[in-house]
N, C-alpha and C. Protein backbone atom coordinates (compact mmCIF):
# COMPACT_ATOMS: atom_id res chain seq x y z
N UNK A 1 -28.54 -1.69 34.19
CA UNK A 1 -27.60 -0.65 34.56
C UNK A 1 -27.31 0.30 33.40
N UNK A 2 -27.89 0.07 32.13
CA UNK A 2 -27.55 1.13 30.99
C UNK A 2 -26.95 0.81 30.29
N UNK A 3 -25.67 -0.40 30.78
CA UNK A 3 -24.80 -0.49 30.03
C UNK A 3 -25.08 -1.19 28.57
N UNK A 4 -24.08 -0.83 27.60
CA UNK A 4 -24.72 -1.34 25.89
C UNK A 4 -23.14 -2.01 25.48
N UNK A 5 -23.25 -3.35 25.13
CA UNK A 5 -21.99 -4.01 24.44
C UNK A 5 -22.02 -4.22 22.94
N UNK A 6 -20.46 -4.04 22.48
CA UNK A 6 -20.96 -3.87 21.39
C UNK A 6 -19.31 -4.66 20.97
N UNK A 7 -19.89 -5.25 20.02
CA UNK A 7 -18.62 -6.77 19.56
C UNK A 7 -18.78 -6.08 18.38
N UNK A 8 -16.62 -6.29 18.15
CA UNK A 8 -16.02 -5.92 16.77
C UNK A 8 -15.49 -7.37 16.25
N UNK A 9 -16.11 -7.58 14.51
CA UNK A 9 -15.41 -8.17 14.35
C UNK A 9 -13.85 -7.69 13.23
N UNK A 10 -13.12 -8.47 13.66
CA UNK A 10 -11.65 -7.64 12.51
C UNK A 10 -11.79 -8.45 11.39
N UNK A 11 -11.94 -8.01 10.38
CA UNK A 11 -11.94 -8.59 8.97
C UNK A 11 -10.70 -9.28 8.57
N UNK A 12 -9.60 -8.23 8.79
CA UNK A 12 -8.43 -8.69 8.78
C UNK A 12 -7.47 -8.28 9.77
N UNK A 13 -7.96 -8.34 11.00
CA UNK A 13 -7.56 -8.78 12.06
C UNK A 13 -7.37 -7.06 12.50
N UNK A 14 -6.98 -6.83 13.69
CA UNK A 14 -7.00 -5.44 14.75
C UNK A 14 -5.90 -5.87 15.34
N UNK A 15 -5.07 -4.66 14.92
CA UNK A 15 -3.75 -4.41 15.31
C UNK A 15 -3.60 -3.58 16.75
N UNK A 16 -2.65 -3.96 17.52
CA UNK A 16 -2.35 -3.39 18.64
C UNK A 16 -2.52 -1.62 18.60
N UNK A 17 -3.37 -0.91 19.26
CA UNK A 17 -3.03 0.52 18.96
C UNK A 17 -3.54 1.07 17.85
N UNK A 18 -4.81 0.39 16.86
CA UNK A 18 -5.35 0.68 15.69
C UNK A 18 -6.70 1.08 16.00
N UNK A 19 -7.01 2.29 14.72
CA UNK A 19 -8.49 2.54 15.71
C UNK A 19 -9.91 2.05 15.19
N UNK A 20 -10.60 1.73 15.85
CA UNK A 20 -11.80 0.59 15.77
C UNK A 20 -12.98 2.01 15.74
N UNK A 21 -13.83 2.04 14.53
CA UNK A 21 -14.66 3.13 15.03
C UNK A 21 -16.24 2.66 14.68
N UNK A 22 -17.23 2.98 15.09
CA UNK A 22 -18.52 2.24 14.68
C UNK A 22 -19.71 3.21 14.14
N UNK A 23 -20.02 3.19 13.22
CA UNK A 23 -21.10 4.11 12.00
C UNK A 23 -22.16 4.09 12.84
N UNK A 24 -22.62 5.63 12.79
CA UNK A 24 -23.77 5.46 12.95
C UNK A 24 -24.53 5.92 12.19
N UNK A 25 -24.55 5.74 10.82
CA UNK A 25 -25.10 6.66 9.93
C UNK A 25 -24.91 5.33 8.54
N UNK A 26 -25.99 5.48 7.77
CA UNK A 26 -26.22 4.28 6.74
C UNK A 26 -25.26 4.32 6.08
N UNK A 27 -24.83 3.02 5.26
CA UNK A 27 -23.69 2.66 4.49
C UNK A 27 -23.63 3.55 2.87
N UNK A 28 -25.09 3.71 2.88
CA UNK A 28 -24.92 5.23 1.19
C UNK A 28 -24.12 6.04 1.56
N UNK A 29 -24.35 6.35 2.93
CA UNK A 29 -23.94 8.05 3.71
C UNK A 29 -21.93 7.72 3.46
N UNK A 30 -21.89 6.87 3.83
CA UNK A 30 -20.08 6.38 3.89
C UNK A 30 -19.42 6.43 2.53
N UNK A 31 -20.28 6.17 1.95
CA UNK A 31 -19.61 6.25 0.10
C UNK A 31 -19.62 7.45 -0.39
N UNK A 32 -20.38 8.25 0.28
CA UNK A 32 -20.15 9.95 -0.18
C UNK A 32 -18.79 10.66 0.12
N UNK A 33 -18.71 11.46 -0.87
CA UNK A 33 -17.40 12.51 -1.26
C UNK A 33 -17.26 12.88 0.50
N UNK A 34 -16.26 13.43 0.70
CA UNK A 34 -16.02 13.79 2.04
C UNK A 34 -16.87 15.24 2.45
N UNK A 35 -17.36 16.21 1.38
CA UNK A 35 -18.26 17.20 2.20
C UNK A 35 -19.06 16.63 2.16
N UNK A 36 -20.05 15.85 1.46
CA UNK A 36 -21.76 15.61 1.37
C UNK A 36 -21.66 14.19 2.80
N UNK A 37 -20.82 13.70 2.93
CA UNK A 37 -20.76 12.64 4.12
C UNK A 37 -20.31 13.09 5.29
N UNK A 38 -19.91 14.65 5.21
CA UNK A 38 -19.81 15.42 7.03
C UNK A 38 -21.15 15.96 7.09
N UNK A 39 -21.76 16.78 5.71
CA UNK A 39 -22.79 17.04 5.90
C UNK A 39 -24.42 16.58 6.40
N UNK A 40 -23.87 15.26 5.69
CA UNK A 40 -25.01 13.89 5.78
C UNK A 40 -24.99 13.55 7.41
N UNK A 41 -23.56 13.64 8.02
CA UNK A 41 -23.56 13.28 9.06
C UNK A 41 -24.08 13.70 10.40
N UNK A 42 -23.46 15.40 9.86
CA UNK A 42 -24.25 16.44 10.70
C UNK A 42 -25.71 16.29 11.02
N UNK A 43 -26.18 16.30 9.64
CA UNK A 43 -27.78 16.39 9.78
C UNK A 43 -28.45 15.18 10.33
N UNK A 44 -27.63 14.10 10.46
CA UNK A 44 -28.46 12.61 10.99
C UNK A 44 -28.08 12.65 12.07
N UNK A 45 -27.01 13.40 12.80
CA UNK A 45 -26.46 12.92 14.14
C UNK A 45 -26.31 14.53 15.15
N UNK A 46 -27.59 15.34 14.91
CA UNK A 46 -27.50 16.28 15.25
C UNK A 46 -26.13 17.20 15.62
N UNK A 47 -25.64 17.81 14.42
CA UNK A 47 -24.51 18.36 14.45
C UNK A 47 -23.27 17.98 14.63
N UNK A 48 -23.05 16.65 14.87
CA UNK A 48 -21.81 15.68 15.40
C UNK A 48 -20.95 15.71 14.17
N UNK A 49 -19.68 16.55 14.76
CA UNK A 49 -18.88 16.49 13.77
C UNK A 49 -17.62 15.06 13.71
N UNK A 50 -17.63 14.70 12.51
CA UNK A 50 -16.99 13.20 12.96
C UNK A 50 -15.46 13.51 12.75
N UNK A 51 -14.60 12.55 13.33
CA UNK A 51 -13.15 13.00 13.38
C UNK A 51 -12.22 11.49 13.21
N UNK A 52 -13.15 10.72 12.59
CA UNK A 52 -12.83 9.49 12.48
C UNK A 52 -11.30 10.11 11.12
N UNK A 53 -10.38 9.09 10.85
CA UNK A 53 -8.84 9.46 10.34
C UNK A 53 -9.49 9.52 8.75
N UNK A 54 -10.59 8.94 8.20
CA UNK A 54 -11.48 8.90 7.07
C UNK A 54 -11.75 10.45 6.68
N UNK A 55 -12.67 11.06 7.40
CA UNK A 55 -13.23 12.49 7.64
C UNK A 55 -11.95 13.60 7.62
N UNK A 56 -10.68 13.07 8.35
CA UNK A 56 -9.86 14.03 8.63
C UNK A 56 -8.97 14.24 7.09
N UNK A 57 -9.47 12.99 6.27
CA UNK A 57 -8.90 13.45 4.56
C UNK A 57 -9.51 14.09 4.00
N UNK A 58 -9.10 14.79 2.82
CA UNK A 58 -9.67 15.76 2.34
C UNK A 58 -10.51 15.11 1.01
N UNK A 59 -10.30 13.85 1.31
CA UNK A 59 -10.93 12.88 0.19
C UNK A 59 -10.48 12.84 -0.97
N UNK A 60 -9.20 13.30 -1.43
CA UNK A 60 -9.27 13.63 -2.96
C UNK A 60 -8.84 12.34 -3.10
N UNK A 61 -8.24 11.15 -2.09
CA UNK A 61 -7.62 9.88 -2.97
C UNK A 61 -8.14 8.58 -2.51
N UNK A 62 -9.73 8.96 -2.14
CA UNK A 62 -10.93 8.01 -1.89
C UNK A 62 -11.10 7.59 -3.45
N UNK A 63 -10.89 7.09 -3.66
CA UNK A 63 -11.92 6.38 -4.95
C UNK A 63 -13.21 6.01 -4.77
N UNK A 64 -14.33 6.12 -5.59
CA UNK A 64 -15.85 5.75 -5.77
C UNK A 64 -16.32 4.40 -5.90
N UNK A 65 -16.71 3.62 -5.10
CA UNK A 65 -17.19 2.10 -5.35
C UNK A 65 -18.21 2.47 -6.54
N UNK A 66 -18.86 2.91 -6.71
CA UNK A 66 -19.86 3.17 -8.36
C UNK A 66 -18.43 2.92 -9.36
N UNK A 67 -17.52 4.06 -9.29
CA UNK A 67 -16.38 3.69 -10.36
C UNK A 67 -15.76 2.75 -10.65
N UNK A 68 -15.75 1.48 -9.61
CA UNK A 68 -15.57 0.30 -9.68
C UNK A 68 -15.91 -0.78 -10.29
N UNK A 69 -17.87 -0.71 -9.95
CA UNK A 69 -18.53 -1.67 -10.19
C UNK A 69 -19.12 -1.38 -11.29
N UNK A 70 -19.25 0.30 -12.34
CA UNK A 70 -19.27 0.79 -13.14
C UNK A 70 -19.00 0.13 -14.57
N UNK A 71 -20.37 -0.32 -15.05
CA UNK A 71 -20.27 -0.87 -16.57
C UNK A 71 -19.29 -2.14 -16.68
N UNK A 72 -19.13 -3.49 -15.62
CA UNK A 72 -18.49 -4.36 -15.64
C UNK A 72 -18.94 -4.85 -16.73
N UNK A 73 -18.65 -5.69 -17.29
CA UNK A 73 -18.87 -6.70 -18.37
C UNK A 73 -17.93 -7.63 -18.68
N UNK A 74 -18.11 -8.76 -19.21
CA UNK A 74 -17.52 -10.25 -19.81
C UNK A 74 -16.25 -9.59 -20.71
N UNK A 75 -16.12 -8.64 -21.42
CA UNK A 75 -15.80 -8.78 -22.64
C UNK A 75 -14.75 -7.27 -21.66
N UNK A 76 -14.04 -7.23 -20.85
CA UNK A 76 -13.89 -5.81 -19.96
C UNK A 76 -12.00 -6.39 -20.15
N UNK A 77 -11.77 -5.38 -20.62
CA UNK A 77 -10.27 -5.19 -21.12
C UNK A 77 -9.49 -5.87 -19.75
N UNK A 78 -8.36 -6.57 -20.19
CA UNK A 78 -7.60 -6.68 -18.72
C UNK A 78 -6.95 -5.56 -18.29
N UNK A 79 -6.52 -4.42 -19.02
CA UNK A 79 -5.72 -3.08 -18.14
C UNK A 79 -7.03 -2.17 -17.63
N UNK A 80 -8.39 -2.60 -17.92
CA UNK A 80 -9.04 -1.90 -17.17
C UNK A 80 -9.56 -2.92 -15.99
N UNK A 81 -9.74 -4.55 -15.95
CA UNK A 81 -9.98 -5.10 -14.91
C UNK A 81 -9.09 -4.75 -13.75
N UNK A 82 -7.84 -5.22 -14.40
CA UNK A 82 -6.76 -4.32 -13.07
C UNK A 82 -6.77 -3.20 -12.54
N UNK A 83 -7.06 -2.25 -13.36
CA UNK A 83 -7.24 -1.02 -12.71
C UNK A 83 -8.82 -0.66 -11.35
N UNK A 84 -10.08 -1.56 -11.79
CA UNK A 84 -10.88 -1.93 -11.56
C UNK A 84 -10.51 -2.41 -9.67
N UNK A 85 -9.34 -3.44 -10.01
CA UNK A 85 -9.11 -4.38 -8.63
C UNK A 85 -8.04 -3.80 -7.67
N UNK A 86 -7.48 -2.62 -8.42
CA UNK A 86 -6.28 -1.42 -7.96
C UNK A 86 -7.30 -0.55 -7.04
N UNK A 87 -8.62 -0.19 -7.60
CA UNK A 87 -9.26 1.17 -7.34
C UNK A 87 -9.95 0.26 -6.11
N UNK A 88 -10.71 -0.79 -6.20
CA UNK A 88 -11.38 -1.33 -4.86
C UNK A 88 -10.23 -1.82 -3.82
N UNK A 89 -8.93 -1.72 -4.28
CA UNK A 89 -8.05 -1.98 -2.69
C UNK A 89 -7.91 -0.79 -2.43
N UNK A 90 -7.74 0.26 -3.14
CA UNK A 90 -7.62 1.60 -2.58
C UNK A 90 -8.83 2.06 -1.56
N UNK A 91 -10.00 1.43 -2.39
CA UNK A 91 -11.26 1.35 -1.39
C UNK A 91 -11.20 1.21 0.13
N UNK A 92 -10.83 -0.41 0.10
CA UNK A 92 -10.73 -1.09 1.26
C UNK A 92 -9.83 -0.34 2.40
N UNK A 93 -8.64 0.56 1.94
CA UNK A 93 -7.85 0.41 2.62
C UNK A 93 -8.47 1.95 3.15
N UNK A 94 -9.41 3.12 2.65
CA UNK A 94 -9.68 4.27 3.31
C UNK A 94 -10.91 3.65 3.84
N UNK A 95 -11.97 2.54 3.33
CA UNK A 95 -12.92 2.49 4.40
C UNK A 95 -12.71 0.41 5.02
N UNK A 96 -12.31 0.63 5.75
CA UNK A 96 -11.36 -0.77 6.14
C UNK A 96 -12.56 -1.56 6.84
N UNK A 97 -13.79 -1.43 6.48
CA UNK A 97 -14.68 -1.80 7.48
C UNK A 97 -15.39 -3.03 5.98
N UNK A 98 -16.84 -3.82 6.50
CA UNK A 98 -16.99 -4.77 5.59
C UNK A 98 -18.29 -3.99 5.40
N UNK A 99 -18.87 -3.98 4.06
CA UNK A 99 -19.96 -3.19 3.25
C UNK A 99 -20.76 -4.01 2.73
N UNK A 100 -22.38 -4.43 2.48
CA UNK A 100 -22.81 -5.13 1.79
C UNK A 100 -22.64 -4.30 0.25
N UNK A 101 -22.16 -3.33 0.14
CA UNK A 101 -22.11 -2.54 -1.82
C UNK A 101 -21.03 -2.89 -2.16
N UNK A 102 -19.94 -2.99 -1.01
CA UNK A 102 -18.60 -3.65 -1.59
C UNK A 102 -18.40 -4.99 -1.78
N UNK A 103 -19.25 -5.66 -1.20
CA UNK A 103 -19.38 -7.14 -1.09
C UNK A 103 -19.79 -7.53 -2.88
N UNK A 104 -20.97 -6.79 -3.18
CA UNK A 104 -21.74 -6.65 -4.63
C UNK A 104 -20.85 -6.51 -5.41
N UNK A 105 -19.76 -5.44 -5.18
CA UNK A 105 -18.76 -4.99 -6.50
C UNK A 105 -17.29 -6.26 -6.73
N UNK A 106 -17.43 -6.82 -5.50
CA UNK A 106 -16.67 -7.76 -5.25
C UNK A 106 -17.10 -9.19 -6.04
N UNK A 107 -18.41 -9.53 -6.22
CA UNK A 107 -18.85 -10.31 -6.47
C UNK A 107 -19.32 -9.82 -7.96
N UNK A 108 -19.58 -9.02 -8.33
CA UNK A 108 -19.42 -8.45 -9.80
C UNK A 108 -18.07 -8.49 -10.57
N UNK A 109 -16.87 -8.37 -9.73
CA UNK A 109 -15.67 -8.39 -10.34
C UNK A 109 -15.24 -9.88 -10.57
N UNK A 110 -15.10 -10.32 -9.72
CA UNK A 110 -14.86 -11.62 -9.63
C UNK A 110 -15.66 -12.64 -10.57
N UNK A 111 -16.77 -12.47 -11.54
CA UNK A 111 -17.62 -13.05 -12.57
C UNK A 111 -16.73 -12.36 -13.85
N UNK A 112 -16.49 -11.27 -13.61
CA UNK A 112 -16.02 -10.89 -14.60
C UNK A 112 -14.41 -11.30 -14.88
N UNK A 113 -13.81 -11.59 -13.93
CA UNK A 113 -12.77 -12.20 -13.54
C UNK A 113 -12.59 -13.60 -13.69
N UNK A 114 -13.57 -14.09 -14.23
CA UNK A 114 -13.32 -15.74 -13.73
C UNK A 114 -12.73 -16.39 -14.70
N UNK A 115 -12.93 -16.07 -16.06
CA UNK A 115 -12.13 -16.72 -16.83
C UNK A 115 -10.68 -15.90 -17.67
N UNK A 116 -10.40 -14.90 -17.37
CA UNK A 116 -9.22 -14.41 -17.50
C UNK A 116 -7.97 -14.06 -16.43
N UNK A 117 -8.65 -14.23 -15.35
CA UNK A 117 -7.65 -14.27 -14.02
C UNK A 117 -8.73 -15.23 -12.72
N UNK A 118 -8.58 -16.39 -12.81
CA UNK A 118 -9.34 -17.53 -11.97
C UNK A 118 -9.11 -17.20 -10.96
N UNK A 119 -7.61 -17.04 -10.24
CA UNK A 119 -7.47 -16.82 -8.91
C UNK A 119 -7.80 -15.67 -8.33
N UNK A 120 -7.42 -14.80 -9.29
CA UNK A 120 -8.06 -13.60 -8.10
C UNK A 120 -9.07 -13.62 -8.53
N UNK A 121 -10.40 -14.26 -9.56
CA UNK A 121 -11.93 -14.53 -9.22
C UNK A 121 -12.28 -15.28 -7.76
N UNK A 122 -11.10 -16.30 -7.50
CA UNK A 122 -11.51 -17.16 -6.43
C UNK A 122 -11.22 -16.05 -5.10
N UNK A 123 -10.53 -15.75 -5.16
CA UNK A 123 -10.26 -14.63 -4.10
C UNK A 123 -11.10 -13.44 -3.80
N UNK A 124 -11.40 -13.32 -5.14
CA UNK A 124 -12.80 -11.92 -4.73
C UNK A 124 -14.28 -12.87 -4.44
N UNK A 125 -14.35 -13.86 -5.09
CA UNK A 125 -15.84 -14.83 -4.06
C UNK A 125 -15.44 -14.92 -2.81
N UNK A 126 -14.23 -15.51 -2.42
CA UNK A 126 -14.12 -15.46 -0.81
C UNK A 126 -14.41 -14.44 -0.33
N UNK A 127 -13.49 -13.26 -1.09
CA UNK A 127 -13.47 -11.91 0.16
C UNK A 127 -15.15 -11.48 -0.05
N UNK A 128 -15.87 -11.91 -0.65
CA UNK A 128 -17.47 -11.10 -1.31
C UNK A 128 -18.11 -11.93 -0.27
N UNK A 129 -17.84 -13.13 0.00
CA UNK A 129 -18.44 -14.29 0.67
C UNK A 129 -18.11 -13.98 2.64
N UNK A 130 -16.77 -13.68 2.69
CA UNK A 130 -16.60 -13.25 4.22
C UNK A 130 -17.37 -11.79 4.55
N UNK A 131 -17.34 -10.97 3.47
CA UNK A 131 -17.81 -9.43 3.78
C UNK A 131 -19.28 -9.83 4.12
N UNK A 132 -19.83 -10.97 3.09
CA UNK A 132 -21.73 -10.57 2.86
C UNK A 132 -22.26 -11.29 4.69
N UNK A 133 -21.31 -12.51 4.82
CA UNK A 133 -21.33 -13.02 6.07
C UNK A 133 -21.19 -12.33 7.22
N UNK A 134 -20.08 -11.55 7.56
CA UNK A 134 -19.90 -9.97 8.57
C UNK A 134 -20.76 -9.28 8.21
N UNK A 135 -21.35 -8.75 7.47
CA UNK A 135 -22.61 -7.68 6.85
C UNK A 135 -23.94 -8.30 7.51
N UNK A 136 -24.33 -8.99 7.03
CA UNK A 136 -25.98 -9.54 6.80
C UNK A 136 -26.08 -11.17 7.76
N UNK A 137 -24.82 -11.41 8.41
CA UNK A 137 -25.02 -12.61 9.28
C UNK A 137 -26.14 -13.52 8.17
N UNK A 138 -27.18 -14.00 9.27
CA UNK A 138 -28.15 -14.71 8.89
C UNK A 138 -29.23 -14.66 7.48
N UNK A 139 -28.99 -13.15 7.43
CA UNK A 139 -29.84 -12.46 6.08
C UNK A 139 -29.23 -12.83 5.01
N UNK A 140 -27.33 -13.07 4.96
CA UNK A 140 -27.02 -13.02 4.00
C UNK A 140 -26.68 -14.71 3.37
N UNK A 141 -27.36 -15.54 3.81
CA UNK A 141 -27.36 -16.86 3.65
C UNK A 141 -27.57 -17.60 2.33
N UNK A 142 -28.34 -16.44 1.71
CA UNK A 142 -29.24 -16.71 0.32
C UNK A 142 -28.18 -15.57 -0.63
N UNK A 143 -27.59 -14.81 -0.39
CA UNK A 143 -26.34 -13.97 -1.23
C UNK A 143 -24.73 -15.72 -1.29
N UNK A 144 -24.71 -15.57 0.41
CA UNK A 144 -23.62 -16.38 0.04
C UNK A 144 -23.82 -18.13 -0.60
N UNK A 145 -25.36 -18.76 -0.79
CA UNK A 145 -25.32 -19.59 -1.30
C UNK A 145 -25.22 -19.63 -2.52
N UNK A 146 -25.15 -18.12 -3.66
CA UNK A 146 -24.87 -17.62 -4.86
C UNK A 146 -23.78 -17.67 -5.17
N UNK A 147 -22.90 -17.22 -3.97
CA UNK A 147 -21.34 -16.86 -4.06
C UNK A 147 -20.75 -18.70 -3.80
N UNK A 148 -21.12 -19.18 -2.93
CA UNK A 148 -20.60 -20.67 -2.85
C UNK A 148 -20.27 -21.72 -4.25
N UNK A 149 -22.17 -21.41 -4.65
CA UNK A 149 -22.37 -21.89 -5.70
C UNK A 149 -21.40 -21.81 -7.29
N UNK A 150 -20.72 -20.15 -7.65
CA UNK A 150 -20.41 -19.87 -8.12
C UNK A 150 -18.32 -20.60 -7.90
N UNK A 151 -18.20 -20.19 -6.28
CA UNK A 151 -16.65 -21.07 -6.08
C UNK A 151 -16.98 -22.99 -6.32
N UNK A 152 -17.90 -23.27 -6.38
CA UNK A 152 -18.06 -24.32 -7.06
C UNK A 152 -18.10 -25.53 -5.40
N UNK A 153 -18.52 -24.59 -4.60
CA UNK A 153 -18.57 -25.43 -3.26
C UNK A 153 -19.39 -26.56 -2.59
């Protein structure tokens, strides 16, 4: 009959009256500044202008997952780790959906995290570990036996 189903899962759960929207355009295209990702969009989705509440910002207080995961290292100041774990919730909260690049920066922070703030290392393997699982299902079996390995599971 035509018809096409299509299952959401809520990461952190779907609120009564919240809006659920579904990409059709690759996950690089989503990390772009807000003109080069209407533009990107246009051109992949024949002219479709998107109006998702993302698009309708003018982007200036998107932060960059590159700026995040940007030159991590062992030896990474704690007022810049925090700032680091400030800038990826700011992330989360303009693109609220689960990313295999955010999953990466998640799992980059959290190493770098592990011996100067343990818990929120343990907290960014989980959240790196639920995202790569929603992302890559079955594909990502061999990411999260890295991430397991690492929570010491």
């Amino acid at each position: 009959d035509g018809l096409r189903e299509v299952r959401v899962i809520g990461f952190k759960g779907i609120s009564e009256n919240e809006e659920v929207t579904v990409s059709y355009v690759p996950e690089e295209l989503l990390l772009q500044p807000t003109t080069a990702r209407s533009r990107g969009i246009r051109e992949l989705r024949q002219g479709y202008l998107c109006r998702c509440t993302r698009c309708k910002l003018d982007g200036s207080d998107v932060p960059e997952l590159a700026a995040v995961g940007e030159k991590l290292r062992h030896d990474l100041a704690m007022e810049d780790l925090n700032g680091r774990l400030q800038l990826l919730q700011r992330l989360d909260v303009s693109l609220p959906l689960a990313m295999a690049s955010k999953a990466r920066v998640r799992f980059k922070l959290a190493q770098v995290a592990e011996k100067s703030m343990p818990q929120e290392a343990i907290q960014l393997y989980q959240l790196a570990l639920d995202e790569t699982d929603i992302v890559l299902g079955q594909k990502g079996l061999r990411n999260a036996s890295n991430i397991k390995r690492r929570l010491g599971q």
